[in-house]
PDB file of N, CA and C in Angstrom:
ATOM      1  N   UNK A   1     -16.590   0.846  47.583  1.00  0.00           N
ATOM      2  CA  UNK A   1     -17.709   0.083  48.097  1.00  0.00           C
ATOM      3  C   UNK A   1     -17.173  -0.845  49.194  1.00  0.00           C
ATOM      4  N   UNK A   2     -17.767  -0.833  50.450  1.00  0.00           N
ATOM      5  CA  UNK A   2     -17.473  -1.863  51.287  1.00  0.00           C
ATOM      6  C   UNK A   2     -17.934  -3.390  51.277  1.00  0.00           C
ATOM      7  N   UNK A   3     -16.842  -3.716  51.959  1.00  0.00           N
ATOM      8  CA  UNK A   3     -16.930  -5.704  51.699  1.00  0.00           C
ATOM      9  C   UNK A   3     -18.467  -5.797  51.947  1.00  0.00           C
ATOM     10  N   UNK A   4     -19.325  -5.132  53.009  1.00  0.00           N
ATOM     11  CA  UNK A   4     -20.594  -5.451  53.487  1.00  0.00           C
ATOM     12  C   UNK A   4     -21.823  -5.283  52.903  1.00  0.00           C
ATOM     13  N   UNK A   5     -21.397  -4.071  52.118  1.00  0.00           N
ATOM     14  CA  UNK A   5     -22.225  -3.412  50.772  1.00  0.00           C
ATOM     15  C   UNK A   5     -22.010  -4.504  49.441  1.00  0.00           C
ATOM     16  N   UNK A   6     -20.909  -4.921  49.109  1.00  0.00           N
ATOM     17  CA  UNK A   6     -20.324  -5.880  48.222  1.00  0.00           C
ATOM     18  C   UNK A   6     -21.547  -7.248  48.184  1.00  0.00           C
ATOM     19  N   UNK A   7     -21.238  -7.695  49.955  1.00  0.00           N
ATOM     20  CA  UNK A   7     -22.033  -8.831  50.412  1.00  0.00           C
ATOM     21  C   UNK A   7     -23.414  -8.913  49.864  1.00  0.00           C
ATOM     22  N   UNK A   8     -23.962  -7.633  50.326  1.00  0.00           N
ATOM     23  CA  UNK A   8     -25.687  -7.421  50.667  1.00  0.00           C
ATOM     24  C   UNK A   8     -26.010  -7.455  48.992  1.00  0.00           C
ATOM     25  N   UNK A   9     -25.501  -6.885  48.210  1.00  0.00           N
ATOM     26  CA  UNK A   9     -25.787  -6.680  46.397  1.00  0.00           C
ATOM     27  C   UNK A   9     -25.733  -8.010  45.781  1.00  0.00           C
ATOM     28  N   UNK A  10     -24.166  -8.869  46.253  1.00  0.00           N
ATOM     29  CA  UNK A  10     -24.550 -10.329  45.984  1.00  0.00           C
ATOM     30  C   UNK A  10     -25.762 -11.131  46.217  1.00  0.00           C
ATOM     31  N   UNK A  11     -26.295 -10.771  47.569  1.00  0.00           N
ATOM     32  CA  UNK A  11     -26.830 -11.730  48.610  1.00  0.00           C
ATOM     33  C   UNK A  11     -27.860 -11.890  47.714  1.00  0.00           C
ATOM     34  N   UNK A  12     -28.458 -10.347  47.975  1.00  0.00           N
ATOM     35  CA  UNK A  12     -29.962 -10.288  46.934  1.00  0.00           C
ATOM     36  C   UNK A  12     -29.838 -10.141  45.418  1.00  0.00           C
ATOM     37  N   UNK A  13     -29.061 -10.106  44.835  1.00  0.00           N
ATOM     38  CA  UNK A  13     -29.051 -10.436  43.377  1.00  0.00           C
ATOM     39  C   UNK A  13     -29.446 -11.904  43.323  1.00  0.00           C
ATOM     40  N   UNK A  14     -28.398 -12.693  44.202  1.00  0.00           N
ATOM     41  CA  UNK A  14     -28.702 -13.900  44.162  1.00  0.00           C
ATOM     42  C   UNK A  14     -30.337 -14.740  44.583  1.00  0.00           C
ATOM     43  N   UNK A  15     -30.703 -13.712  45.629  1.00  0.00           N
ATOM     44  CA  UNK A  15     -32.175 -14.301  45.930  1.00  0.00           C
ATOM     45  C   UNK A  15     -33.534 -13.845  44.967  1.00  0.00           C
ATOM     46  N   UNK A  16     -32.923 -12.851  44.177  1.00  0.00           N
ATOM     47  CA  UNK A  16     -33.558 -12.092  43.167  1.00  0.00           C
ATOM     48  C   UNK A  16     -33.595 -13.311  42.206  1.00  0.00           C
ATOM     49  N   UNK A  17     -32.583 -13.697  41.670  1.00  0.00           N
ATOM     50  CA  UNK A  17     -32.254 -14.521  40.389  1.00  0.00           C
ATOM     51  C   UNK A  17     -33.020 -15.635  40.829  1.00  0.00           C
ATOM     52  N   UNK A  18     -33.485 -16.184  42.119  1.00  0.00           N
ATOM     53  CA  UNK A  18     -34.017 -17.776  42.836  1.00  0.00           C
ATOM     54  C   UNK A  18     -35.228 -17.523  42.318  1.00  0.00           C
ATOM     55  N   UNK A  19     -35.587 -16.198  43.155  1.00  0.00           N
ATOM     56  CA  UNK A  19     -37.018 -15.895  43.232  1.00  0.00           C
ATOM     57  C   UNK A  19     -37.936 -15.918  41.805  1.00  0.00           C
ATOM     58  N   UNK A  20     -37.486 -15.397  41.034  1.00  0.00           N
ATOM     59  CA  UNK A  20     -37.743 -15.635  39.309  1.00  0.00           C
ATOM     60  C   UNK A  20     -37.693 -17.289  38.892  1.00  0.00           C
ATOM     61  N   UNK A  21     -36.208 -17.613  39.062  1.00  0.00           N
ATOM     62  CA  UNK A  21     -37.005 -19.425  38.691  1.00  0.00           C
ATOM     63  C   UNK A  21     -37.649 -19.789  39.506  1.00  0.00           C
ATOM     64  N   UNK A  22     -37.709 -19.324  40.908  1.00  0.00           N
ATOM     65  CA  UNK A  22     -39.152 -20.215  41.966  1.00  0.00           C
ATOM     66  C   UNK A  22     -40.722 -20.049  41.300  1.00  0.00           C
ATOM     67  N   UNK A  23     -40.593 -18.315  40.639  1.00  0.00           N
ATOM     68  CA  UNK A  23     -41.823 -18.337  39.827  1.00  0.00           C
ATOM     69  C   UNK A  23     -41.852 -18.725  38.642  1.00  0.00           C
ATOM     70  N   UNK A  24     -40.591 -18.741  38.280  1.00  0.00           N
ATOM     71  CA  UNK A  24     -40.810 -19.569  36.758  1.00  0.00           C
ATOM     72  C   UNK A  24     -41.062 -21.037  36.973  1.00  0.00           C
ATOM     73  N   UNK A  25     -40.859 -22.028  37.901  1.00  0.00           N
ATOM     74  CA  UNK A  25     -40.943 -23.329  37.862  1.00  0.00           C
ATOM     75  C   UNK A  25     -42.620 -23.719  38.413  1.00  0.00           C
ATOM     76  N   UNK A  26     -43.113 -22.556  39.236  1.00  0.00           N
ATOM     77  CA  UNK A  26     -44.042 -22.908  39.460  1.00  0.00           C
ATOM     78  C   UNK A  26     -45.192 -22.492  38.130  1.00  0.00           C
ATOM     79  N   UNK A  27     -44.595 -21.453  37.014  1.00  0.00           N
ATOM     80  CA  UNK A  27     -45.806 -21.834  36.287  1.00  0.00           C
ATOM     81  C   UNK A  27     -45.792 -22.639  35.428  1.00  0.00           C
ATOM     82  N   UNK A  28     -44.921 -22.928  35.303  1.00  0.00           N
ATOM     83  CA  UNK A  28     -44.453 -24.339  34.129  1.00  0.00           C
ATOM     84  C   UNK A  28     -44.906 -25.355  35.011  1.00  0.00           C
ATOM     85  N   UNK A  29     -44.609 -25.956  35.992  1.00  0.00           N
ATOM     86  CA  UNK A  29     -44.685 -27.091  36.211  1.00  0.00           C
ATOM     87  C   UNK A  29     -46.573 -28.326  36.258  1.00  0.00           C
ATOM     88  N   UNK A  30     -46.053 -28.714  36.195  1.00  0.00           N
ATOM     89  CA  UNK A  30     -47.108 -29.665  35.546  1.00  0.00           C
ATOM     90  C   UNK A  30     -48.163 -30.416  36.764  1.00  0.00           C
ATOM     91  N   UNK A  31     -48.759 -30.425  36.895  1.00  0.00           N
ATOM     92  CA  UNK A  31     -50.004 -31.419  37.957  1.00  0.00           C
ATOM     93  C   UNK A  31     -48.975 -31.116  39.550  1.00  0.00           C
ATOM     94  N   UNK A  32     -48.789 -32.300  40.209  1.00  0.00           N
ATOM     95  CA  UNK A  32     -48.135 -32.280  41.125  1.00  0.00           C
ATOM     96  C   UNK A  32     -49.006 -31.850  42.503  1.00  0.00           C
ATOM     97  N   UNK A  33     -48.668 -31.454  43.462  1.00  0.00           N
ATOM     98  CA  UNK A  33     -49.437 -31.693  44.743  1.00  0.00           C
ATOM     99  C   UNK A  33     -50.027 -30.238  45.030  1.00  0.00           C
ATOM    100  N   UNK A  34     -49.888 -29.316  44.170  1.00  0.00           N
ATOM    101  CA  UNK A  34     -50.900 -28.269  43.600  1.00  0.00           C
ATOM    102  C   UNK A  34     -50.335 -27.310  44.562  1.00  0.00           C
ATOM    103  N   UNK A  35     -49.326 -27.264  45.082  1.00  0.00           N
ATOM    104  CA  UNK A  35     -48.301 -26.190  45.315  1.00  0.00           C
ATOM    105  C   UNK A  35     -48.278 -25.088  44.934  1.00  0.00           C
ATOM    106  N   UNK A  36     -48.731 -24.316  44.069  1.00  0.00           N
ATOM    107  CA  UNK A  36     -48.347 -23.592  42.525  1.00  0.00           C
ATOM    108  C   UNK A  36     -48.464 -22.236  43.448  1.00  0.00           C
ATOM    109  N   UNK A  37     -49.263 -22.217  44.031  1.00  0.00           N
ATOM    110  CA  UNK A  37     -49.614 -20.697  44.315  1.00  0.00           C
ATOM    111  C   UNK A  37     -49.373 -20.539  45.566  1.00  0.00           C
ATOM    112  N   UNK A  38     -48.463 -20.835  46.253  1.00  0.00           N
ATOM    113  CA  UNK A  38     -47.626 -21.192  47.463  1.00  0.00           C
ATOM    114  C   UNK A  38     -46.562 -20.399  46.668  1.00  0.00           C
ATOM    115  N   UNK A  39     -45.935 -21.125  45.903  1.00  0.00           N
ATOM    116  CA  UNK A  39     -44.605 -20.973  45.755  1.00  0.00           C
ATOM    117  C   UNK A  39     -44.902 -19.426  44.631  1.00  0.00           C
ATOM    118  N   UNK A  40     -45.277 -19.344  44.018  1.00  0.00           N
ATOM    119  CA  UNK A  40     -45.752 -17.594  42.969  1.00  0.00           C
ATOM    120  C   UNK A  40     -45.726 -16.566  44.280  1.00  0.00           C
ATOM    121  N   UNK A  41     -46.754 -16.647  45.488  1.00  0.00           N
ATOM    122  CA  UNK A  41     -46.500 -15.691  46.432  1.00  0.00           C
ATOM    123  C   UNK A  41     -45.247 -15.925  47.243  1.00  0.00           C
ATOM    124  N   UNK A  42     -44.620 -17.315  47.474  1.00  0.00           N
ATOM    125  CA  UNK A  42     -43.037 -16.591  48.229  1.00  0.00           C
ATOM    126  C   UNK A  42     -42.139 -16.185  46.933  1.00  0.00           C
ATOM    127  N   UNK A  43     -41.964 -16.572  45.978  1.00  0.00           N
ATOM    128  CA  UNK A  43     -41.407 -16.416  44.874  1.00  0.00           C
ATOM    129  C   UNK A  43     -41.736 -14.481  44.659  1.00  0.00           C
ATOM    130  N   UNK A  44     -43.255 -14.200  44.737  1.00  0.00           N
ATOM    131  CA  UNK A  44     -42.973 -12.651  44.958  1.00  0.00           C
ATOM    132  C   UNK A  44     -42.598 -11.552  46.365  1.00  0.00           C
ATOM    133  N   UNK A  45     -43.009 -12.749  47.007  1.00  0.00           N
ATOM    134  CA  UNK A  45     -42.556 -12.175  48.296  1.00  0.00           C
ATOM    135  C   UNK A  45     -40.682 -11.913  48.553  1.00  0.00           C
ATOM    136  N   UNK A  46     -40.255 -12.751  47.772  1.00  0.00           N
ATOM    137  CA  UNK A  46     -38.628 -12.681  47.325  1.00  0.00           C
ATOM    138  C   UNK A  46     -38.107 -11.803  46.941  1.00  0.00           C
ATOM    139  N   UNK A  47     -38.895 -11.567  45.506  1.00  0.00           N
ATOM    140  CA  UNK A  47     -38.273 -10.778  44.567  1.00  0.00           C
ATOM    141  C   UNK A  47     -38.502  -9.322  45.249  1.00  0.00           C
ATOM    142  N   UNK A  48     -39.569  -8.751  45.875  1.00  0.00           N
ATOM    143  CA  UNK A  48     -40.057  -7.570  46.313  1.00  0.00           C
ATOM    144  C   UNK A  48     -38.985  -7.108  47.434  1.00  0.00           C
ATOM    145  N   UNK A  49     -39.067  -8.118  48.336  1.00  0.00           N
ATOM    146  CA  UNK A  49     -37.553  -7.755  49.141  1.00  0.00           C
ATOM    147  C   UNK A  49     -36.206  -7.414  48.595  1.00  0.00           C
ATOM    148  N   UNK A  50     -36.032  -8.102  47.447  1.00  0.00           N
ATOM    149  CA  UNK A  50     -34.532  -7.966  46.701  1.00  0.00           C
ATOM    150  C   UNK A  50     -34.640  -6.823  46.578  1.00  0.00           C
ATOM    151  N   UNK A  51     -35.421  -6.334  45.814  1.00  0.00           N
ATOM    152  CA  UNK A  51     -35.462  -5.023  45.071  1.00  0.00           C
ATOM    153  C   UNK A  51     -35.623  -3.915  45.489  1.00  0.00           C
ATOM    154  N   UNK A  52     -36.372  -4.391  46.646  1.00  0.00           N
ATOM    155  CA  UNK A  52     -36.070  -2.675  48.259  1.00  0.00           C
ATOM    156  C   UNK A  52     -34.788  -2.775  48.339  1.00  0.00           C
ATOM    157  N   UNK A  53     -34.391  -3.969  48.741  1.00  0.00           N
ATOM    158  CA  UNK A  53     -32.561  -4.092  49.517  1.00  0.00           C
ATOM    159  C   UNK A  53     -32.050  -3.199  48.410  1.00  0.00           C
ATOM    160  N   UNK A  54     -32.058  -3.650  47.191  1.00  0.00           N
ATOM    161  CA  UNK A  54     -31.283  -3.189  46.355  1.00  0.00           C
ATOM    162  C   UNK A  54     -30.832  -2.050  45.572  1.00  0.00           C
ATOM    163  N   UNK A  55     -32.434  -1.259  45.607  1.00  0.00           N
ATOM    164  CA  UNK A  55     -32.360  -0.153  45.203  1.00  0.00           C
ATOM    165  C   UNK A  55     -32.758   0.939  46.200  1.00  0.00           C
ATOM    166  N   UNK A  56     -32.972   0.651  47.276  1.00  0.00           N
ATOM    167  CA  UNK A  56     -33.101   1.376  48.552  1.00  0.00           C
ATOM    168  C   UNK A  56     -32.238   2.555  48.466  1.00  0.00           C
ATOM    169  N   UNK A  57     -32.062   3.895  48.826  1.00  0.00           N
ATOM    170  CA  UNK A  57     -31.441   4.910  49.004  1.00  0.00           C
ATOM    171  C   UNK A  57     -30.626   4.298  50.590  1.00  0.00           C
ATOM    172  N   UNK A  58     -29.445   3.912  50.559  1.00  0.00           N
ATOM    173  CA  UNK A  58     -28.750   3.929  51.798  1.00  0.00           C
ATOM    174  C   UNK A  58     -28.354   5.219  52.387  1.00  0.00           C
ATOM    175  N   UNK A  59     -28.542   5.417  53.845  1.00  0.00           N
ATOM    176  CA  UNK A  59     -28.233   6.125  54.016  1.00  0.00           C
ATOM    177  C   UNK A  59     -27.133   6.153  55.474  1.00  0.00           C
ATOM    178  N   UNK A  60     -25.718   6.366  54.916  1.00  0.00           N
ATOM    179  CA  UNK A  60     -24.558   6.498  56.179  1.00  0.00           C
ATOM    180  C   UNK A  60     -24.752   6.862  57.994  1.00  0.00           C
ATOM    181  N   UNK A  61     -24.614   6.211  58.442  1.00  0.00           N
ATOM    182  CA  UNK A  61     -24.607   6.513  59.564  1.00  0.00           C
ATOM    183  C   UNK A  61     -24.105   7.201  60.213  1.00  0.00           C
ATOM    184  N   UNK A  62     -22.910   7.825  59.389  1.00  0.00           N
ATOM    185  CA  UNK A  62     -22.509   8.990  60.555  1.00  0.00           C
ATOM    186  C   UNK A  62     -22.887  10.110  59.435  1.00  0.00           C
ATOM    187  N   UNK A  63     -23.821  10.256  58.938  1.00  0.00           N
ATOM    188  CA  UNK A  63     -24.238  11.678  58.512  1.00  0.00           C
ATOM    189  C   UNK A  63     -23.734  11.816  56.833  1.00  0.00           C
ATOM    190  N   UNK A  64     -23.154  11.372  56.515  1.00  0.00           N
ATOM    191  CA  UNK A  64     -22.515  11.624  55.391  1.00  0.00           C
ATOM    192  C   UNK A  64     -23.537  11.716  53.987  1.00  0.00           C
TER     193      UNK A  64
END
């Protein structure tokens, strides 16, 4: 596996793992300036990207 491939699996695991407590905090959280459904759609707008990146069929550039 290359360092860049290595990178990209971290990157979005990691924005994967955000994106879940961004939606987990927004349904827990309590009163506040009513944010809630702001943060549930980038929170899925997150996770949906991770999970193309991640499980995407790559495909080599020189043919392989």
């Amino acid at each position: 596996m290359s360092s860049y491939r290595k990178f990209e699996v971290g990157f979005h695991s990691f924005m994967l793992i955000f994106a879940i407590g961004l939606i987990t905090s927004a349904l827990i959280s309590e009163g506040g300036p009513m944010r809630e459904p702001l943060y549930i759609v980038l929170g899925v707008g997150f996770v949906l990207t991770s999970m193309i990146k991640l499980w995407k069929p790559k495909i080599d550039r020189d043919g392989k």
